[in-house]
Protein backbone atom coordinates (compact mmCIF):
# COMPACT_ATOMS: atom_id res chain seq x y z
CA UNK A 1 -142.78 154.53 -9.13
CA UNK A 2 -145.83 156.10 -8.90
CA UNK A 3 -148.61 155.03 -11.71
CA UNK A 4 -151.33 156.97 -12.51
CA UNK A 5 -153.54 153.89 -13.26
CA UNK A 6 -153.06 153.42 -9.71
CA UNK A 7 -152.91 157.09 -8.36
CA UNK A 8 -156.12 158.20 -9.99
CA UNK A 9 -159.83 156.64 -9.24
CA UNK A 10 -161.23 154.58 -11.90
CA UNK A 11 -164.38 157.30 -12.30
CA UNK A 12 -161.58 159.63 -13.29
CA UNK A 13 -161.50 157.98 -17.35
CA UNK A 14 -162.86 160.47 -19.81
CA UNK A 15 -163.40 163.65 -17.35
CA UNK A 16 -162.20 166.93 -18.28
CA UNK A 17 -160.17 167.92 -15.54
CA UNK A 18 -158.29 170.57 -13.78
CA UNK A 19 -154.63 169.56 -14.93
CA UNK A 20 -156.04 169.76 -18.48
CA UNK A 21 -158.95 171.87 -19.06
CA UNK A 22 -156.97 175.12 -19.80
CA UNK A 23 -156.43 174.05 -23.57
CA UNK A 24 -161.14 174.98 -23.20
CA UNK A 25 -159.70 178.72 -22.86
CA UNK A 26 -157.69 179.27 -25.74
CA UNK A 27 -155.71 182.57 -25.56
CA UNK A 28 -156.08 183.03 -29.34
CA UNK A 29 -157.78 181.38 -32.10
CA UNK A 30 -160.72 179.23 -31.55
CA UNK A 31 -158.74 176.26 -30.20
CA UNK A 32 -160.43 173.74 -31.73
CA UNK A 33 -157.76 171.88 -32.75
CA UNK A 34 -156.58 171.70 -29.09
CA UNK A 35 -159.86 170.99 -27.71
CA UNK A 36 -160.27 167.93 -30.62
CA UNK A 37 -157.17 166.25 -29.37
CA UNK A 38 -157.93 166.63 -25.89
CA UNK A 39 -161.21 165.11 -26.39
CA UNK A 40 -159.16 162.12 -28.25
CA UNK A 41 -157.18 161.60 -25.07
CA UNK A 42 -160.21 161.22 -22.93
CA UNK A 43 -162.14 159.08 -25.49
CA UNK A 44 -158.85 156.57 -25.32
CA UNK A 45 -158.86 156.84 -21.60
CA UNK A 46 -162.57 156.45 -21.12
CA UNK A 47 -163.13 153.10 -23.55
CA UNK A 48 -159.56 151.32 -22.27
CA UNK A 49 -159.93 152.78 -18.99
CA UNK A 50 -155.87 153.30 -19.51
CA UNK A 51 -153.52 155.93 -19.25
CA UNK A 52 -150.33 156.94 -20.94
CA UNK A 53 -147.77 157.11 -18.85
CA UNK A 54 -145.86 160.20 -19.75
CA UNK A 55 -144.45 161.27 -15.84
CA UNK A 56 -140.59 161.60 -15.36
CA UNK A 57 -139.09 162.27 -12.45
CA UNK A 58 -140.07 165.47 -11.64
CA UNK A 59 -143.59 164.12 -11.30
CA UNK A 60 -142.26 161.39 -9.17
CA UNK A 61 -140.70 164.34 -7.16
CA UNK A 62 -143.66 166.48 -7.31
CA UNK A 63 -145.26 163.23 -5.51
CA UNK A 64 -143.19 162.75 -2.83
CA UNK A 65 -142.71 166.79 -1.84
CA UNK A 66 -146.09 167.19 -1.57
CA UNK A 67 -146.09 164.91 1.85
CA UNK A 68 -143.76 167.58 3.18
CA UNK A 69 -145.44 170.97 1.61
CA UNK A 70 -148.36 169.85 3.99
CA UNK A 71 -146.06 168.94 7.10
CA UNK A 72 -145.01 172.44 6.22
CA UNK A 73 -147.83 174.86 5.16
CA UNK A 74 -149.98 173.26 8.82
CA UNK A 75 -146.49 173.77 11.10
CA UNK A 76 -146.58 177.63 9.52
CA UNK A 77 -150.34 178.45 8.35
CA UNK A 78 -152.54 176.56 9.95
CA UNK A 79 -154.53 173.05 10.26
CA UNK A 80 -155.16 171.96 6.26
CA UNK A 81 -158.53 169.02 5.42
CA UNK A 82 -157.41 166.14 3.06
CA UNK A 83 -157.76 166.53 -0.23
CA UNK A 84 -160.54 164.89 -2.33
CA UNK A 85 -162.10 163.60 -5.44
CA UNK A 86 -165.11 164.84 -6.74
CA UNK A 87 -167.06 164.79 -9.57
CA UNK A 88 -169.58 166.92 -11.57
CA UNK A 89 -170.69 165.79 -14.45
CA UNK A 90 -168.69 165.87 -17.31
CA UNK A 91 -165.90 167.02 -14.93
CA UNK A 92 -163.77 166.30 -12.41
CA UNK A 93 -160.45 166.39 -10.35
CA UNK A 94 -158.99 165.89 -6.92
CA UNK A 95 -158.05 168.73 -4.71
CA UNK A 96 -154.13 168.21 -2.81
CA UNK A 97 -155.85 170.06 0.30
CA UNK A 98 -158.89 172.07 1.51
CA UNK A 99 -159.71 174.27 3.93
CA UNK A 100 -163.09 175.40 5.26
CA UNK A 101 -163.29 178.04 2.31
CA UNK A 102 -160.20 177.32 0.51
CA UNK A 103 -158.52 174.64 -1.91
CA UNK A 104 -155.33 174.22 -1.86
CA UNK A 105 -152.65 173.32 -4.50
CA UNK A 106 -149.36 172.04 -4.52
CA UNK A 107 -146.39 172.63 -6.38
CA UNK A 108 -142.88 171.67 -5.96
CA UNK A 109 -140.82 173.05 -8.40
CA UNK A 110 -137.53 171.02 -9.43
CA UNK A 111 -134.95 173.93 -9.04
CA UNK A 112 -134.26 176.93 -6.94
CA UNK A 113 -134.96 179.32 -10.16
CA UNK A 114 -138.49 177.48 -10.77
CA UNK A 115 -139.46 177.87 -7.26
CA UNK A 116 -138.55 182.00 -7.31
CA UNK A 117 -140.26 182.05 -10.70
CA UNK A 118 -143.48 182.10 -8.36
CA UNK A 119 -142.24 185.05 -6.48
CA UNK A 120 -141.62 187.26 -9.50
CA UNK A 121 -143.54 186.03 -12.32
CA UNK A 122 -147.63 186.06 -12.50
CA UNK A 123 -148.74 182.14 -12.43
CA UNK A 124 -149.47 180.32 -15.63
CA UNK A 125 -152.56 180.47 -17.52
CA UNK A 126 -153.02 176.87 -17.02
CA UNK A 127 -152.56 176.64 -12.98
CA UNK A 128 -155.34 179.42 -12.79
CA UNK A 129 -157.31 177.87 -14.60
CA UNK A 130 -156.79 174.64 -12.62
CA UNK A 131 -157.70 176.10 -9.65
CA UNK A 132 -160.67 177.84 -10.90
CA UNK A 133 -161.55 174.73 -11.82
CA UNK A 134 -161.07 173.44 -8.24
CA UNK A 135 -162.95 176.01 -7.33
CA UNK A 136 -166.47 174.94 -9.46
CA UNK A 137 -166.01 171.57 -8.21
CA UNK A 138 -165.71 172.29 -4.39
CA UNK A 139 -167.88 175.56 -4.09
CA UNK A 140 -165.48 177.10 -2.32
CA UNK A 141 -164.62 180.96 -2.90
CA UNK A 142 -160.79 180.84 -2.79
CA UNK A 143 -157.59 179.05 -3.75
CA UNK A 144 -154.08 179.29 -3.17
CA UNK A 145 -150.85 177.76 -4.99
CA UNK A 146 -148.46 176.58 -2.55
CA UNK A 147 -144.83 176.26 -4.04
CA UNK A 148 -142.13 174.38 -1.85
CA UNK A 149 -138.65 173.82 -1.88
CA UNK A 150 -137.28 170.64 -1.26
CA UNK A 151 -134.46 169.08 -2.40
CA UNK A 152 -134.01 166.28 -5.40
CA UNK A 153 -132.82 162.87 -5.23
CA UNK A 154 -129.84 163.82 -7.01
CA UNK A 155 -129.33 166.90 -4.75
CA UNK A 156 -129.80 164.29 -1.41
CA UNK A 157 -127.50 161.97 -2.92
CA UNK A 158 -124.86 164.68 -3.37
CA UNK A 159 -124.77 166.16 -0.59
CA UNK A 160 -126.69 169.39 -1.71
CA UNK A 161 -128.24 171.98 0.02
CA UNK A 162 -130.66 175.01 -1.09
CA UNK A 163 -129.77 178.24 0.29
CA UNK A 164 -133.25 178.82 1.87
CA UNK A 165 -134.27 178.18 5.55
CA UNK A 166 -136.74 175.68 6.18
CA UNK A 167 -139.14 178.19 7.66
CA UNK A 168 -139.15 180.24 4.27
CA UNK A 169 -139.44 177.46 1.81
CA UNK A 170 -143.03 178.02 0.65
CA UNK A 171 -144.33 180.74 -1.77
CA UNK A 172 -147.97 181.15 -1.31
CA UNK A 173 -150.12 182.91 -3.99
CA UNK A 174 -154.17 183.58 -3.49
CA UNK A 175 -155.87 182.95 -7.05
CA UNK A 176 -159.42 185.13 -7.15
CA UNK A 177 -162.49 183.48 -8.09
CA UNK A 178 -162.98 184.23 -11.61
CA UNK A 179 -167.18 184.65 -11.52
CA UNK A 180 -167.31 184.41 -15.39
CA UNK A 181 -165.35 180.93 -15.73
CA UNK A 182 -167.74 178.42 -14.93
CA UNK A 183 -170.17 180.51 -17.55
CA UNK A 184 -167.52 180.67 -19.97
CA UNK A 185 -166.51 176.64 -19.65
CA UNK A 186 -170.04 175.51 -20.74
CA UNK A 187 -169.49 176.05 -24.34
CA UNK A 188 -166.33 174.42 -25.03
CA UNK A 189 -167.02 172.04 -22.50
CA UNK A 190 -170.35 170.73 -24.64
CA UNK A 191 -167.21 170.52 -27.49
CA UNK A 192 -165.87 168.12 -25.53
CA UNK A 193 -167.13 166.02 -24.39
CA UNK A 194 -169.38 165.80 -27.91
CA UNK A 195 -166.12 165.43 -29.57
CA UNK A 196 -165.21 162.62 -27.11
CA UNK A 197 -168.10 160.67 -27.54
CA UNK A 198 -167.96 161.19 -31.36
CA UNK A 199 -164.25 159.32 -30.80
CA UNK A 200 -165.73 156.49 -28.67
CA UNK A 201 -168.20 155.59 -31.33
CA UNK A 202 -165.10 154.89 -33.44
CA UNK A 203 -163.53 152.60 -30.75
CA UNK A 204 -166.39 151.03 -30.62
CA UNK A 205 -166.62 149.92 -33.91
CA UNK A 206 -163.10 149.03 -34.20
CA UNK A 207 -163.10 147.22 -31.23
CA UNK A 208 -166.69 145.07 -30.91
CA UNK A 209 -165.60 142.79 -28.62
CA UNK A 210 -164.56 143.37 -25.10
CA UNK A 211 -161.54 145.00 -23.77
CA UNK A 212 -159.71 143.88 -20.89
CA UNK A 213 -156.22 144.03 -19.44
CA UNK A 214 -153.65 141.87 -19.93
CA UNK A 215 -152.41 140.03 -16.65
């Protein structure tokens, strides 16, 4: 199984970051309550340096597609840079793929109706804002989503087959720059990370003496 204490770089504790950072956008309300427990989460990750494991295995499949949505998107769009981790200051992510102007994303949805979902459906809030974020952190001026279908475990094991020829198994969506976005993350980003450090002065004083894992 994949971990994410070993998946993710250790600089990675207590950044606000693309898989996350749409709860800063709220779609109603003020989302503070949102933003406060997301700011718990990274105060717990940044002081223990830990993280919840919470993947299933769909994450564990959305691991091993994306090895063959690459094979894939170079053999039909074209030659793809690795991916990366970067940094900028209070945030943070890594990209699945890059181009010379363009980050790319990965998805590999679990089901044949998920996958067509990105064919008919405008993409979550949350994976725009992901890739805007993306966006901020690379300087690059465009994004797509990349949805491919490949089979489960249980489907190999079974002997199952999706209807769809290899050559037609990726969805590709562009996601504009929004221009506004990095403007409008500043604000509830200061929340944050305020918030977060508010939470580590807590863990601090409950816990005065060092922390270190077990093993």
């Amino acid at each position: 199984m994949n971990l994410a204490i070993d998946t993710f770089p250790v600089e990675r504790f207590g950044l606000v970051t693309g898989s996350k950072c749409t709860v800063m956008f709220p779609e109603r309300g003020n989302g503070l309550v949102g933003m406060t427990t997301y700011a718990k989460q990274l105060a717990n990750q940044k002081y223990f340096k830990f993280y919840d494991e919470k993947g299933g295995w769909q994450t564990e499949h959305g691991k091993m597609a994306e090895h063959f949505a690459r094979i894939h998107y170079e053999e039909n769009f074209g030659e793809l840079l690795e991916g990366r981790f970067i940094v900028n200051g209070e945030c943070g992510g890594s990209t699945d793929a890059e181009t010379e102007d363009t980050v790319i994303d990965f998805k590999s949805p679990t089901s044949l109706e998920t996958w067509l979902d990105y064919l008919y459906f405008p993409l979550d809030k949350s994976q725009v804002d992901q890739l805007q974020m993306y966006m901020m952190l690379t300087g690059k001026s465009k994004a797509k989503i990349c949805a491919y279908l490949t089979e489960t475990n249980f489907m190999n094991d079974n002997g199952l087959v999706y209807p769809v020829p290899d050559k037609k198994r990726m969805i590709v969506i562009d996601v504009p720059k929004d221009e506004t976005w990095e403007e409008r993350l500043k604000e509830p980003l200061k929340f944050v990370i305020d918030k977060r450090d508010e939470f580590i002065k807590k863990l601090e004083k409950q816990f005065s003496e060092n922390i270190t894992q077990a093993g």
